[in-house]
N, C-alpha and C. Protein backbone atom coordinates (compact mmCIF):
# COMPACT_ATOMS: atom_id res chain seq x y z
N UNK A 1 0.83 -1.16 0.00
CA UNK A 1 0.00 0.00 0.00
C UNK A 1 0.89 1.25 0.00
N UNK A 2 0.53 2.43 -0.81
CA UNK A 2 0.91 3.56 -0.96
C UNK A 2 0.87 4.43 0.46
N UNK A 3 1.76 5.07 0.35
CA UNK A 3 2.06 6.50 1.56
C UNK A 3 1.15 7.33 1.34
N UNK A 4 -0.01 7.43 2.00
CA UNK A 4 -0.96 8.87 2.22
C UNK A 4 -0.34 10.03 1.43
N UNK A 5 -1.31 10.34 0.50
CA UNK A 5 -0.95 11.63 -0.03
C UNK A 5 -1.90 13.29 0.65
N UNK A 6 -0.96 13.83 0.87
CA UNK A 6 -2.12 15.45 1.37
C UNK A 6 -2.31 15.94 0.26
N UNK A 7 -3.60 15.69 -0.18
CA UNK A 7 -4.19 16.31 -1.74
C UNK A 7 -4.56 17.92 -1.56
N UNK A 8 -4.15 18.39 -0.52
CA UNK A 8 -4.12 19.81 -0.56
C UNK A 8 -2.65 20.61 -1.08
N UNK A 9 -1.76 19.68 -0.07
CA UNK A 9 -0.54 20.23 -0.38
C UNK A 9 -0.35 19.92 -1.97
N UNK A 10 -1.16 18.80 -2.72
CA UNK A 10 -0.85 18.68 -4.10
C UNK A 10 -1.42 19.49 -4.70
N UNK A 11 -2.61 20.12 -4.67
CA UNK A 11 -3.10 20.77 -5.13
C UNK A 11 -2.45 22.27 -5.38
N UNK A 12 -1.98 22.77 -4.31
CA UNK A 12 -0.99 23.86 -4.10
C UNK A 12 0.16 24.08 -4.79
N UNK A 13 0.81 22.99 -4.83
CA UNK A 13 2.16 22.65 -5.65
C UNK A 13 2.34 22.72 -7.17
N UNK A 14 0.39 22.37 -7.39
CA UNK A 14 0.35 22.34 -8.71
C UNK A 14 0.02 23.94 -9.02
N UNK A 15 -1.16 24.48 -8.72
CA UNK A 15 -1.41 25.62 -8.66
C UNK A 15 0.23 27.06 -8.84
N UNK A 16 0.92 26.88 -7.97
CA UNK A 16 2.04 27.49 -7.76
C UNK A 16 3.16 27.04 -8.67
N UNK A 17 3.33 25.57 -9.78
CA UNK A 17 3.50 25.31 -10.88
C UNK A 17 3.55 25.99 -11.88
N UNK A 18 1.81 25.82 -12.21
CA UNK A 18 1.32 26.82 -13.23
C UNK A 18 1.52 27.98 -13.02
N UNK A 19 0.96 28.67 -12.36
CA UNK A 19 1.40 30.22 -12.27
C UNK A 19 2.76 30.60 -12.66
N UNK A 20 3.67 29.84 -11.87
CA UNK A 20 4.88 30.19 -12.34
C UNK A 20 5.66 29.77 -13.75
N UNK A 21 4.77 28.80 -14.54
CA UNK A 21 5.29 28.46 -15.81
C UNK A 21 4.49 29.82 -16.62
N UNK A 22 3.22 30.31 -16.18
CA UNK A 22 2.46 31.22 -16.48
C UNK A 22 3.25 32.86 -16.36
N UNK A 23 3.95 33.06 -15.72
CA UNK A 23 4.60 34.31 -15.03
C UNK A 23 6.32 33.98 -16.22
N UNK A 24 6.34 32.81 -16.31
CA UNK A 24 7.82 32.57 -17.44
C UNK A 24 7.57 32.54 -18.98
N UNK A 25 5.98 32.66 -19.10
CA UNK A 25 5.47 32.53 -20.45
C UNK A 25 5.71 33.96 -20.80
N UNK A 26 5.03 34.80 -19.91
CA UNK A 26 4.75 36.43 -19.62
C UNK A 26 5.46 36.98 -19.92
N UNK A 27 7.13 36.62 -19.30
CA UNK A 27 8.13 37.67 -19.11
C UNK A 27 8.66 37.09 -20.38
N UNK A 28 8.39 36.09 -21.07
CA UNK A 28 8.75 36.11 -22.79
C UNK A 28 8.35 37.12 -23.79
N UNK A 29 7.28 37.34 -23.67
CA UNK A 29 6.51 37.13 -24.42
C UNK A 29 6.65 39.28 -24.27
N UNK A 30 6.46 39.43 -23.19
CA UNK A 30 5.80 40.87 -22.54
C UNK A 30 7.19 41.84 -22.31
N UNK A 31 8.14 40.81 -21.72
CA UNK A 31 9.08 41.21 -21.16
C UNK A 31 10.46 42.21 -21.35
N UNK A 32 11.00 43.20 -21.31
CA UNK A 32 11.76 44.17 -21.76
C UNK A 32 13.01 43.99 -20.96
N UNK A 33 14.16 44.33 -21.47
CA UNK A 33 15.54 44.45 -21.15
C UNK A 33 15.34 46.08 -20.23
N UNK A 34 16.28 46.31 -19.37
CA UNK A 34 16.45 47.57 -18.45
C UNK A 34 16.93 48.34 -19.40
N UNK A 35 18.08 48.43 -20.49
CA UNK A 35 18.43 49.23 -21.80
C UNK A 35 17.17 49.50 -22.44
N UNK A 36 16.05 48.78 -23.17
CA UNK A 36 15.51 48.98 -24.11
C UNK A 36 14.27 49.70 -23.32
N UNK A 37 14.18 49.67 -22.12
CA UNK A 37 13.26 50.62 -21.22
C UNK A 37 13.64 51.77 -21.24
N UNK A 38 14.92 52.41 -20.77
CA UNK A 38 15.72 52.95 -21.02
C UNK A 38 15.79 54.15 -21.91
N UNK A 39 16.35 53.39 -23.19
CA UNK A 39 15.97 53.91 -24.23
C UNK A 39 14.61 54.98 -24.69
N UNK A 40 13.44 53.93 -24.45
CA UNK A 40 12.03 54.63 -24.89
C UNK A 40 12.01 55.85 -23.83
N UNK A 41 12.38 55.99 -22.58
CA UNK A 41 12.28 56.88 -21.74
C UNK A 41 13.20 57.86 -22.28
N UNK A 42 14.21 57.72 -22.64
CA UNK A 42 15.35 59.23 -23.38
C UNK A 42 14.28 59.65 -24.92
N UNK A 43 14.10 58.52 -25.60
CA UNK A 43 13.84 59.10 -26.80
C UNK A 43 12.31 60.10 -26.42
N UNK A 44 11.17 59.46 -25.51
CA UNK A 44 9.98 60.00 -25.57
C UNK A 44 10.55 61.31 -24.55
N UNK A 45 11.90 61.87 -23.87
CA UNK A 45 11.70 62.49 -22.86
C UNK A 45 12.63 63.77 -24.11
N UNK A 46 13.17 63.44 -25.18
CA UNK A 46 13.58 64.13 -26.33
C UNK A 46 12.63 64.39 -27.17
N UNK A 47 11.45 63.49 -27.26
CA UNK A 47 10.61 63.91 -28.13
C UNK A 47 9.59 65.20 -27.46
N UNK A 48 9.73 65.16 -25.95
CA UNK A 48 8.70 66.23 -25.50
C UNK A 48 9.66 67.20 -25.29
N UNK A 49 11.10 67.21 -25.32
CA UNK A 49 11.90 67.81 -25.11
C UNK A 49 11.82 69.15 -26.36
N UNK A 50 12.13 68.28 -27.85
CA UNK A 50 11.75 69.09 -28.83
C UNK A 50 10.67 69.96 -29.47
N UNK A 51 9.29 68.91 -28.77
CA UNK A 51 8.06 69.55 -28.87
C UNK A 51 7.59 71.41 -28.12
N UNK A 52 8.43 70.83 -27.22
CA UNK A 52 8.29 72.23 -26.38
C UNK A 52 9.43 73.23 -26.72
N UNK A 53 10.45 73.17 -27.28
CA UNK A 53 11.22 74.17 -28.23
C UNK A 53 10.90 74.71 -28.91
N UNK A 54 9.78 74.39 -29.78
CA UNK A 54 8.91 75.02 -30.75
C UNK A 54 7.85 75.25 -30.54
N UNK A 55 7.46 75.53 -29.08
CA UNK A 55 6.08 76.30 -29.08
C UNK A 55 6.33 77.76 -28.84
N UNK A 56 5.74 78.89 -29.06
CA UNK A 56 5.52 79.76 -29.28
C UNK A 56 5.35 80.66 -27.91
N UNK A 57 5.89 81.74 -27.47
CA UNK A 57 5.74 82.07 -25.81
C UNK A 57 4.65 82.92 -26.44
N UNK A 58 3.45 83.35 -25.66
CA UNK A 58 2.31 83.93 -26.10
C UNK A 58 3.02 85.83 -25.46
């Protein structure tokens, strides 16, 4: 005869499985380098940079 299983603790193990194969799918898929974050933050902080050079003082 088999060793008692705690079908809670299995249940959990599995749960916390998935999620985490779920959270490794994510950061594929979704996921950005600290450079290429980076980046979009200089270029969009140059693009409002330039926008406002050329407005007009009333």
């Amino acid at each position: 005869m088999g060793k008692p299983v705690n079908l809670n603790r299995f249940r959990k193990e599995k749960a916390r499985a998935d999620k985490k194969a779920r959270a490794d799918e994510n950061a594929i898929k979704f996921g950005r380098s600290k450079a290429d974050k980076e980046l979009d933050r200089a270029r969009s902080q140059k693009q409002e940079r330039d926008l406002s050079d050329h407005k007009r003082d009333p």
